[in-house]
PDB file of N, CA and C in Angstrom:
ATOM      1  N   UNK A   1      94.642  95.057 112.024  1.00  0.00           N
ATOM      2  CA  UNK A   1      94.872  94.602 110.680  1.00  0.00           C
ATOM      3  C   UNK A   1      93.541  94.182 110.087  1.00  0.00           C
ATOM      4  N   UNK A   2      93.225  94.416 108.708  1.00  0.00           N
ATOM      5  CA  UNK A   2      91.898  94.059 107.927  1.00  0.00           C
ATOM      6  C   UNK A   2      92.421  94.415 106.480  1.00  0.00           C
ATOM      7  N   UNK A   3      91.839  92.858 106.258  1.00  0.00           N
ATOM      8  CA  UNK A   3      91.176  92.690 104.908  1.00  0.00           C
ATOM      9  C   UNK A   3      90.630  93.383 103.765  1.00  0.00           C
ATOM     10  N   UNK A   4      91.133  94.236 103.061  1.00  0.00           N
ATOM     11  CA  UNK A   4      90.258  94.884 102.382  1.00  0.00           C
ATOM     12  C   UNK A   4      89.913  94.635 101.024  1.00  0.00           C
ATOM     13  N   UNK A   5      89.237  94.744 100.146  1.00  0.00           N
ATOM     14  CA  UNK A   5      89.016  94.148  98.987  1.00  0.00           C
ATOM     15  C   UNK A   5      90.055  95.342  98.345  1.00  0.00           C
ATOM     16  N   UNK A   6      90.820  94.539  97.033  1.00  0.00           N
ATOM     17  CA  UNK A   6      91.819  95.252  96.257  1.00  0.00           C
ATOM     18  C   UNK A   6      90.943  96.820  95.663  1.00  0.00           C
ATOM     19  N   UNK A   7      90.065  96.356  94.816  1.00  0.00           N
ATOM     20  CA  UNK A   7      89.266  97.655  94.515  1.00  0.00           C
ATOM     21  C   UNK A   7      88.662  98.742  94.895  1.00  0.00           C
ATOM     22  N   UNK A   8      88.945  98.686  96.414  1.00  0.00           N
ATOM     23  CA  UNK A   8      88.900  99.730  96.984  1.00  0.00           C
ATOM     24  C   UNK A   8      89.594 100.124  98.222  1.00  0.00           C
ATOM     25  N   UNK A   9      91.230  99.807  97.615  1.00  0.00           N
ATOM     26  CA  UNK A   9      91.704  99.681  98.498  1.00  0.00           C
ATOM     27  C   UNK A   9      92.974 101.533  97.915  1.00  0.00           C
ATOM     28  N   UNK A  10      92.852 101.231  96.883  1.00  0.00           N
ATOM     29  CA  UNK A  10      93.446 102.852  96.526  1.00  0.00           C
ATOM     30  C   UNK A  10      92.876 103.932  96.931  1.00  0.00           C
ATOM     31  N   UNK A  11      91.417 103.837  97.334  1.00  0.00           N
ATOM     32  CA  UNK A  11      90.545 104.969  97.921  1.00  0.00           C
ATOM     33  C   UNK A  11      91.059 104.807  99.478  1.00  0.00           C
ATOM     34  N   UNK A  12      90.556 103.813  99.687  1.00  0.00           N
ATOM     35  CA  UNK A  12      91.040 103.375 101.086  1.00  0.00           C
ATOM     36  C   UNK A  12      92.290 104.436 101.740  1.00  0.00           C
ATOM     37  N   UNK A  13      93.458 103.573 101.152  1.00  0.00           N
ATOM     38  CA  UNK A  13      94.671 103.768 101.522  1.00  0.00           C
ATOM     39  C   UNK A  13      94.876 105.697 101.192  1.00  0.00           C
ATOM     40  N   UNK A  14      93.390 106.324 100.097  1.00  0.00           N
ATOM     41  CA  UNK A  14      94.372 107.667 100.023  1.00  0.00           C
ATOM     42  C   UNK A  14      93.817 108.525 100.753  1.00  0.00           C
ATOM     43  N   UNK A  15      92.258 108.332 101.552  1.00  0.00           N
ATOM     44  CA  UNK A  15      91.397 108.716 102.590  1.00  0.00           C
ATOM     45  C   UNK A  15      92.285 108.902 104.029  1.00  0.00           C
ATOM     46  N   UNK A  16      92.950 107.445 104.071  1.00  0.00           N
ATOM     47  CA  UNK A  16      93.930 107.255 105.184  1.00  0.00           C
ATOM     48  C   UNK A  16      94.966 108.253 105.561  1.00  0.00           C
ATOM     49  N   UNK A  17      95.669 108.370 103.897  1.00  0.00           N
ATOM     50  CA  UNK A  17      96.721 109.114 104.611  1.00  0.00           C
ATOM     51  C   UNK A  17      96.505 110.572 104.776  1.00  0.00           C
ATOM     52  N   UNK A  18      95.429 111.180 104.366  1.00  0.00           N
ATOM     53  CA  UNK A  18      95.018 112.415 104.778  1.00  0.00           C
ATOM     54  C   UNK A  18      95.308 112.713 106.155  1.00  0.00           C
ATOM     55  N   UNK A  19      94.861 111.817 106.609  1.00  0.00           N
ATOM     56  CA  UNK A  19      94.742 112.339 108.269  1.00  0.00           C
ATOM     57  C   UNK A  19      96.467 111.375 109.132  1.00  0.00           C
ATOM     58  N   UNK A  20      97.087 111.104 108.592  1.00  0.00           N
ATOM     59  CA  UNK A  20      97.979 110.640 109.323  1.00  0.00           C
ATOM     60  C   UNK A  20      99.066 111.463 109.845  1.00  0.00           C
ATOM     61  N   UNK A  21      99.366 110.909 111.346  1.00  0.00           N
ATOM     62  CA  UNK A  21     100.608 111.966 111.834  1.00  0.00           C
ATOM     63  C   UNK A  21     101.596 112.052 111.008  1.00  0.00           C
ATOM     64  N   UNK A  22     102.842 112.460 111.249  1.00  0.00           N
ATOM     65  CA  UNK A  22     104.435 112.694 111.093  1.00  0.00           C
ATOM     66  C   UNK A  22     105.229 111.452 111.557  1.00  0.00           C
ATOM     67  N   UNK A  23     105.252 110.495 110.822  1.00  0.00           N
ATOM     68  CA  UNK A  23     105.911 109.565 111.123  1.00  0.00           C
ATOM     69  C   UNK A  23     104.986 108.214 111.279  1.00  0.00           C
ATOM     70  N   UNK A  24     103.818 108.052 111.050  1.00  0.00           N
ATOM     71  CA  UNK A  24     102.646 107.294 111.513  1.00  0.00           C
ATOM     72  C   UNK A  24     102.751 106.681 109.581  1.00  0.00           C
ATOM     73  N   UNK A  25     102.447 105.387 109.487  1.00  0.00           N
ATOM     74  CA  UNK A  25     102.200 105.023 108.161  1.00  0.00           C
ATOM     75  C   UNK A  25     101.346 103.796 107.924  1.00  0.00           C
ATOM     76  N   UNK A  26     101.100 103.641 106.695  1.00  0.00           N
ATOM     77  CA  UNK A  26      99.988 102.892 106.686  1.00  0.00           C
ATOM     78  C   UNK A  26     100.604 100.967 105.684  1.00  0.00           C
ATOM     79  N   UNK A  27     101.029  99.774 106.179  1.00  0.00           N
ATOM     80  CA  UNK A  27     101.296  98.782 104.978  1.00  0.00           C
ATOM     81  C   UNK A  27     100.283  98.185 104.699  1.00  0.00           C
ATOM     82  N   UNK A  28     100.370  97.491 103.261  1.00  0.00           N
ATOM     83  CA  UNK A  28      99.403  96.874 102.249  1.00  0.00           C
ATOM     84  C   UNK A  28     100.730  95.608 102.662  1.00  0.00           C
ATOM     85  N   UNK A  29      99.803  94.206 102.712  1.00  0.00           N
ATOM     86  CA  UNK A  29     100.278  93.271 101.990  1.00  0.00           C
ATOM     87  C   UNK A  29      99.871  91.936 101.835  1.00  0.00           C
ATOM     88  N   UNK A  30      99.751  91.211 101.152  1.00  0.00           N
ATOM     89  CA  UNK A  30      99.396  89.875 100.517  1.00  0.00           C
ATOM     90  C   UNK A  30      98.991  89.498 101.815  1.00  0.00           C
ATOM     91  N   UNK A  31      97.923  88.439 101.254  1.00  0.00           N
ATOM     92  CA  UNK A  31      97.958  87.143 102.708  1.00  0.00           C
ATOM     93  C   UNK A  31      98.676  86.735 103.189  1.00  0.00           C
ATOM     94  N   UNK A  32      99.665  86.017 102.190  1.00  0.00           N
ATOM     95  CA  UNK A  32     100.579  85.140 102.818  1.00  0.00           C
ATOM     96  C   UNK A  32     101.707  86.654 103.915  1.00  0.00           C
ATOM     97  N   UNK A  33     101.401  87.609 103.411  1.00  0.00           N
ATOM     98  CA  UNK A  33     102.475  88.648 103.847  1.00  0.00           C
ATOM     99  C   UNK A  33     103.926  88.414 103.193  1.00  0.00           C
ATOM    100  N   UNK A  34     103.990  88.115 102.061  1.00  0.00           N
ATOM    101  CA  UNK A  34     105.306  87.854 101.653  1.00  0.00           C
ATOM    102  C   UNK A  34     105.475  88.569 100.403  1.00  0.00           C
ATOM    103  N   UNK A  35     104.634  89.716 100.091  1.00  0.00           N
ATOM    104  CA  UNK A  35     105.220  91.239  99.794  1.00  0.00           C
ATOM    105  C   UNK A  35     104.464  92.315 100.281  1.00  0.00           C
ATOM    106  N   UNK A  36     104.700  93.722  99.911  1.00  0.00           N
ATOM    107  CA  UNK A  36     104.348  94.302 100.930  1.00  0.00           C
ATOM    108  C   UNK A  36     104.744  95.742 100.322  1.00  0.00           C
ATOM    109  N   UNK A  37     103.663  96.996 100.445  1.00  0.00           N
ATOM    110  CA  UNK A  37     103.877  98.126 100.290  1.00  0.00           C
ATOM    111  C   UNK A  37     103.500  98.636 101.360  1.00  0.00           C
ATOM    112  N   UNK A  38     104.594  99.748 101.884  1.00  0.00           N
ATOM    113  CA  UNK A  38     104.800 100.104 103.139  1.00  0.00           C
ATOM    114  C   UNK A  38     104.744 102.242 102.744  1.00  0.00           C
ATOM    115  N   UNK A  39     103.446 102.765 103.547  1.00  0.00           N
ATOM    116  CA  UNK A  39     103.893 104.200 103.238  1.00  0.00           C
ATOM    117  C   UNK A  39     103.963 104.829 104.783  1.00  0.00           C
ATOM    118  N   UNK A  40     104.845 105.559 104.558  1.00  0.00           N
ATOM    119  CA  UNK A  40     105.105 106.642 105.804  1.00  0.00           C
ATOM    120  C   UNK A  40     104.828 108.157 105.647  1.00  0.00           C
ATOM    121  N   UNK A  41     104.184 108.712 106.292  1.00  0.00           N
ATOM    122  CA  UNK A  41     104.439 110.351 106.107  1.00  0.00           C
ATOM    123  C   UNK A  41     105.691 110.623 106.633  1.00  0.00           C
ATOM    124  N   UNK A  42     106.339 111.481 105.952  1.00  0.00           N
ATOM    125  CA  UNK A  42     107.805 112.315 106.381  1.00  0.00           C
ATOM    126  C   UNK A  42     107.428 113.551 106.158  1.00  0.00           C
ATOM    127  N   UNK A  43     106.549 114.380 105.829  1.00  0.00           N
ATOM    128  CA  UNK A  43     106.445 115.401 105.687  1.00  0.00           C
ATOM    129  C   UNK A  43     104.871 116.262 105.668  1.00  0.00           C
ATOM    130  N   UNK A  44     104.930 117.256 105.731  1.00  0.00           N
ATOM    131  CA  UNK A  44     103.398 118.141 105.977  1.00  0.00           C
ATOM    132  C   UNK A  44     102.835 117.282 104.528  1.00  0.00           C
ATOM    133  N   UNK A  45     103.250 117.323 103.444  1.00  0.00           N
ATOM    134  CA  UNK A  45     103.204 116.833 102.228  1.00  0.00           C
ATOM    135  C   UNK A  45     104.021 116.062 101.593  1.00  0.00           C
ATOM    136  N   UNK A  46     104.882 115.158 101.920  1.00  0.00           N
ATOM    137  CA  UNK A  46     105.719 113.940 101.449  1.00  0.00           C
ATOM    138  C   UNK A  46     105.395 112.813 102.123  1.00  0.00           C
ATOM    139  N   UNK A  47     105.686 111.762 101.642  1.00  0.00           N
ATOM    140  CA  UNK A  47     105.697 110.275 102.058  1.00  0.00           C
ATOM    141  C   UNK A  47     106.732 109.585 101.686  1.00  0.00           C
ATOM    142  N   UNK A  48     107.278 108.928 102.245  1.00  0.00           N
ATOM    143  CA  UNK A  48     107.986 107.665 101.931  1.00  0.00           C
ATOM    144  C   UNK A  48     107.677 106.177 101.056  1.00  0.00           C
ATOM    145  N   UNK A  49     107.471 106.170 100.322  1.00  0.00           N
ATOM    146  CA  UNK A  49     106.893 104.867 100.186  1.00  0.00           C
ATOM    147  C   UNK A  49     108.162 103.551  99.688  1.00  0.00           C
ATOM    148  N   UNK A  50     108.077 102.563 100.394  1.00  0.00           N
ATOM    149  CA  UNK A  50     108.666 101.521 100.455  1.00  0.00           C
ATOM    150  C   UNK A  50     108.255 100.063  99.537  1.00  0.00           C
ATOM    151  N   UNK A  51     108.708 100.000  98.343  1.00  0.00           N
ATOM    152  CA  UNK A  51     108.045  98.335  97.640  1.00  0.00           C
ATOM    153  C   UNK A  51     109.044  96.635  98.011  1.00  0.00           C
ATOM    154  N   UNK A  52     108.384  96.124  98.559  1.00  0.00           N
ATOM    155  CA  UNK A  52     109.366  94.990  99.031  1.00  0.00           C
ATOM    156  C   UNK A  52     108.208  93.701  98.643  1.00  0.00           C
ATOM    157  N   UNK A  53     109.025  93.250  97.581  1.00  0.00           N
ATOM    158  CA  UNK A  53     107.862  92.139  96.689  1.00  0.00           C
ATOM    159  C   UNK A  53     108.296  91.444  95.293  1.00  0.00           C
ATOM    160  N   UNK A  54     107.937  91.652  94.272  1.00  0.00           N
ATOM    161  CA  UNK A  54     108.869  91.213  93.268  1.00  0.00           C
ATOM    162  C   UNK A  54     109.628  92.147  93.033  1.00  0.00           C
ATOM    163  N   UNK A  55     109.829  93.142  93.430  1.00  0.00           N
ATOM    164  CA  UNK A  55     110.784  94.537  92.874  1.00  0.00           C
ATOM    165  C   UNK A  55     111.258  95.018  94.463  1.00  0.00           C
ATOM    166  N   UNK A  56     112.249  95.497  94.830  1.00  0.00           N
ATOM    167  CA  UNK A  56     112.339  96.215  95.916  1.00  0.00           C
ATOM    168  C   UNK A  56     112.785  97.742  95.470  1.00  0.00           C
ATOM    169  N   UNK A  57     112.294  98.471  95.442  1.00  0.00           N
ATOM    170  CA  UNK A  57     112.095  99.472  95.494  1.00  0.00           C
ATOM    171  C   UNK A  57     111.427 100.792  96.926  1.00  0.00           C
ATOM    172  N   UNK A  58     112.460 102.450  96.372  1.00  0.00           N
ATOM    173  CA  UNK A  58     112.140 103.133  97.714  1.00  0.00           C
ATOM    174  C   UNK A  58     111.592 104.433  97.034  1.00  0.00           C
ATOM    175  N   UNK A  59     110.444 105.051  97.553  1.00  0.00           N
ATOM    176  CA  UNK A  59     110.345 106.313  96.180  1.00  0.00           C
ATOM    177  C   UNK A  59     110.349 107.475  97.838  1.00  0.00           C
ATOM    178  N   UNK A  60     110.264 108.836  96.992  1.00  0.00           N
ATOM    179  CA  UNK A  60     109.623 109.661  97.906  1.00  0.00           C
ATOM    180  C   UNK A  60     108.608 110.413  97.033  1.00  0.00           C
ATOM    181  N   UNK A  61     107.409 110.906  97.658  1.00  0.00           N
ATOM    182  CA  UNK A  61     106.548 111.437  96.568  1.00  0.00           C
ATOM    183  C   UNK A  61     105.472 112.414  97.413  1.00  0.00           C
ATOM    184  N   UNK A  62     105.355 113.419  96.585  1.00  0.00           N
ATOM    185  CA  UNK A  62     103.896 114.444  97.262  1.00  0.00           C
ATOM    186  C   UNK A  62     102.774 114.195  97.488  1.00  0.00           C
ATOM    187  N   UNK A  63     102.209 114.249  98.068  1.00  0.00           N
ATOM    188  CA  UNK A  63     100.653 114.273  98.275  1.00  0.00           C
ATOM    189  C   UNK A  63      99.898 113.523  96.747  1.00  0.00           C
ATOM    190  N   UNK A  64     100.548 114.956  95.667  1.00  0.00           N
ATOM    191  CA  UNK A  64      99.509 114.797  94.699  1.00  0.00           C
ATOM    192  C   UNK A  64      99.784 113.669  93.968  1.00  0.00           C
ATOM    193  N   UNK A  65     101.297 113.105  94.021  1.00  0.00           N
ATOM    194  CA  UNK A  65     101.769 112.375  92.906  1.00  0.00           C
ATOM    195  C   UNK A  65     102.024 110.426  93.789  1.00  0.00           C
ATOM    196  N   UNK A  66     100.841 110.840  94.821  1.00  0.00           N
ATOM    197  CA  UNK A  66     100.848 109.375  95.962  1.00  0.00           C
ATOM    198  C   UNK A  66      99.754 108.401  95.125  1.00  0.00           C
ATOM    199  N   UNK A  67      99.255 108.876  94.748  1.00  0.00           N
ATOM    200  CA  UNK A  67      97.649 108.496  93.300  1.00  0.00           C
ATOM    201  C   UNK A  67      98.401 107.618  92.577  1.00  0.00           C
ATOM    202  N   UNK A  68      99.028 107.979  91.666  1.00  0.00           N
ATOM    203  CA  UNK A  68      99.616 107.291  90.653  1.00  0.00           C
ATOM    204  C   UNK A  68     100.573 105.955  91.114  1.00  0.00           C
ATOM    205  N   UNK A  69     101.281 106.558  91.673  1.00  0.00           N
ATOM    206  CA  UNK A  69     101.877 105.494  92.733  1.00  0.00           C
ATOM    207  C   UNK A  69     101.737 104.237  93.025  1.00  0.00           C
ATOM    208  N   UNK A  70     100.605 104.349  93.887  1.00  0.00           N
ATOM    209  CA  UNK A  70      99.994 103.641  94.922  1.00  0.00           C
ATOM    210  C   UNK A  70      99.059 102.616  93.401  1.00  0.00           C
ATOM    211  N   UNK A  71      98.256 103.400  92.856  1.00  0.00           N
ATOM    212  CA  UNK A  71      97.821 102.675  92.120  1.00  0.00           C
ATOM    213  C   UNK A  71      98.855 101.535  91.042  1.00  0.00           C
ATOM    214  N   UNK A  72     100.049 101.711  90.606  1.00  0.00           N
ATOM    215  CA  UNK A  72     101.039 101.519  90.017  1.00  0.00           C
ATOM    216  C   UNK A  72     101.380 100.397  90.780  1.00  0.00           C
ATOM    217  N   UNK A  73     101.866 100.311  91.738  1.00  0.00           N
ATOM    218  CA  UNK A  73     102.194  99.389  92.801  1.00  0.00           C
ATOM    219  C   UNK A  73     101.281  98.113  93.436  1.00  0.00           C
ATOM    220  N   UNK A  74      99.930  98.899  93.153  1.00  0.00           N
ATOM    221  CA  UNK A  74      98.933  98.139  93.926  1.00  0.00           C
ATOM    222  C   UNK A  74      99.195  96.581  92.393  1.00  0.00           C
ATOM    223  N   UNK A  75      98.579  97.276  91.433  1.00  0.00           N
ATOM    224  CA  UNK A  75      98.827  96.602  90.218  1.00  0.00           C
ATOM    225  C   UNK A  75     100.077  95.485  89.871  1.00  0.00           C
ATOM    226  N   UNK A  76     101.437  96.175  90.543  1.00  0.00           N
ATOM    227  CA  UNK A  76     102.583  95.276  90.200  1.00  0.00           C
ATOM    228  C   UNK A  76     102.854  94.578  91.188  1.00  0.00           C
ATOM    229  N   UNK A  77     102.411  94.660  92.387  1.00  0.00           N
ATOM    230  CA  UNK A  77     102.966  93.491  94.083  1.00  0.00           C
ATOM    231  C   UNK A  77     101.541  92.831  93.998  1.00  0.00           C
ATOM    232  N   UNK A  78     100.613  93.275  93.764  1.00  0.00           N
ATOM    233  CA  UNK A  78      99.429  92.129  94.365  1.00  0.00           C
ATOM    234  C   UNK A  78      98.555  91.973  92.990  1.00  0.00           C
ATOM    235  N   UNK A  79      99.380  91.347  91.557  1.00  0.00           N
ATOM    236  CA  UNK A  79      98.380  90.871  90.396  1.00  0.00           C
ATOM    237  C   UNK A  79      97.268  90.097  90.315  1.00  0.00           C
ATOM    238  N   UNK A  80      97.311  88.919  91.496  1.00  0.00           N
ATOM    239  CA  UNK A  80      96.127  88.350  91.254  1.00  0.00           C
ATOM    240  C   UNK A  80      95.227  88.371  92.731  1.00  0.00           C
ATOM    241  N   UNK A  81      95.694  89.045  93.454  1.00  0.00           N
ATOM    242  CA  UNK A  81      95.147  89.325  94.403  1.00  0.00           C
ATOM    243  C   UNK A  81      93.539  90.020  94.589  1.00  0.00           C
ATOM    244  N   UNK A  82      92.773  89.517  95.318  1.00  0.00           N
ATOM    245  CA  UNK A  82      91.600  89.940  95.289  1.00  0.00           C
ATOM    246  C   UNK A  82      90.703  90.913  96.855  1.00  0.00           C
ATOM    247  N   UNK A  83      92.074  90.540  97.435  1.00  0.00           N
ATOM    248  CA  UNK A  83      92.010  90.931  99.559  1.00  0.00           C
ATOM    249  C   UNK A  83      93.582  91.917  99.562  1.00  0.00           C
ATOM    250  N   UNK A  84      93.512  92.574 100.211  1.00  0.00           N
ATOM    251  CA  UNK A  84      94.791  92.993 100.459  1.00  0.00           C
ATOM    252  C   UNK A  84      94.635  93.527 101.780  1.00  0.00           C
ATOM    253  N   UNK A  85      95.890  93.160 102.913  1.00  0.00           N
ATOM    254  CA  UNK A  85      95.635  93.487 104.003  1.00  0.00           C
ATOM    255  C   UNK A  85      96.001  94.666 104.984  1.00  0.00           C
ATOM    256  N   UNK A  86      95.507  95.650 105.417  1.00  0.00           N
ATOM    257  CA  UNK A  86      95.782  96.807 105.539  1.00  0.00           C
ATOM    258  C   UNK A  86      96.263  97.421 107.095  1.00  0.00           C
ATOM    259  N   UNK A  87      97.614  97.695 107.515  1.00  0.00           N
ATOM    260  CA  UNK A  87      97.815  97.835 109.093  1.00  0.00           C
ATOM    261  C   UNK A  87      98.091  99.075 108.855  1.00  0.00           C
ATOM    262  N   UNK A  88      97.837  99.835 110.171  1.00  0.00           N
ATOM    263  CA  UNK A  88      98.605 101.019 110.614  1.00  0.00           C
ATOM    264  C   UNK A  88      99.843 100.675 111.102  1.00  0.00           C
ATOM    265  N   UNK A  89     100.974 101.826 110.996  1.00  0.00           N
ATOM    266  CA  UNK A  89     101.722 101.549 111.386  1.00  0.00           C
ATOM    267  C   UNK A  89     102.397 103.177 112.182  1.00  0.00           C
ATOM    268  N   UNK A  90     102.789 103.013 113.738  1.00  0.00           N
ATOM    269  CA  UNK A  90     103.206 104.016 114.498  1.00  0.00           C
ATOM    270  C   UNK A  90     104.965 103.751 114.832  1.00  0.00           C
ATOM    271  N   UNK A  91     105.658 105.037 114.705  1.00  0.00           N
ATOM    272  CA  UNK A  91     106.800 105.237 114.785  1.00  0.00           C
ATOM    273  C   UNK A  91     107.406 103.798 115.967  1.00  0.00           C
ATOM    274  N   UNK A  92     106.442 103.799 117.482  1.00  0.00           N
ATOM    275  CA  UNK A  92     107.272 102.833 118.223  1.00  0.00           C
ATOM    276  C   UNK A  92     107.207 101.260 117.916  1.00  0.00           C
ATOM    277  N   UNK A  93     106.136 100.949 116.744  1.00  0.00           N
ATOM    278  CA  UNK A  93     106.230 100.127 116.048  1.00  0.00           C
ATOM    279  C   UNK A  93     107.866  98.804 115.512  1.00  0.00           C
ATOM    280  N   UNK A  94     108.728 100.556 115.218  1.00  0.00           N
ATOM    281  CA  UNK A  94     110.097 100.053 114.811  1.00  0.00           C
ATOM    282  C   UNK A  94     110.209  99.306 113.625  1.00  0.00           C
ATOM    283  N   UNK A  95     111.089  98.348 112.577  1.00  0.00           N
ATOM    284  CA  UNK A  95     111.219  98.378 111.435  1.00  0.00           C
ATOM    285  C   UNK A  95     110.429  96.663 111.485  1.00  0.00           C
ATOM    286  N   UNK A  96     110.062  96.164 110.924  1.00  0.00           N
ATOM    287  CA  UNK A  96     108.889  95.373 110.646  1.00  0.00           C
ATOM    288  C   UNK A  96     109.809  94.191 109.829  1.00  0.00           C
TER     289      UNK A  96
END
C-alpha cells in the first residue's frame, strides 16, 4: 500500500492497469479508508469499477472509456484530498 499524491494519481492508476492480470485489480482510498474506488479487470478490455463513498455506485467500462471515469470519481470520493492511497489487489485477496 502507498501514498500517492492525488495529481498523479489518474496517470498512476491508468499505467497500472495496462499491465494487470484477469481478475487482479487495483483500490484508491482516503486515509481514513472510509471511501474507496475499487477497479478490477474482467476482461482482455473491460473493468469493473466499484464506487463505495458518498455515492455507491457499480459501472463496467472499456479500456478507452476507464479515463473519464476514473478521473470523474477521483474528483467526487476524494474532494479535498491531497494523498490517496493505492493497493493492489489479487483474486485470493477475496472481498475487502
Amino acid at each position: 500500500m502507498a501514498m500517492i499524491d492525488k495529481a498523479a494519481a489518474l496517470g498512476t492508476v491508468l499505467t497500472r492497469t495496462k499491465t494487470l492480470a484477469m481478475g487482479h485489480g487495483i483500490e484508491l482510498c482516503t486515509f481514513k479508508k472510509d471511501r474507496s474506488v475499487l477497479i478490477i479487470r474482467t476482461g482482455p478490455d473491460n473493468f469493473s469499477v466499484s464506487q463505495n463513498g458518498f455515492e455507491q455506485a457499480y459501472y463496467t467500462e472499456s479500456a478507452k472509456g476507464l479515463r473519464s471515469l476514473i478521473k470523474r470519481l477521483l474528483k467526487r470520493e476524494f474532494p479535498r484530498s491531497n494523498k490517496v492511497r493505492l493497493r493492489a489487489i489479487s483474486p485470493e485477496d477475496g472481498p475487502s
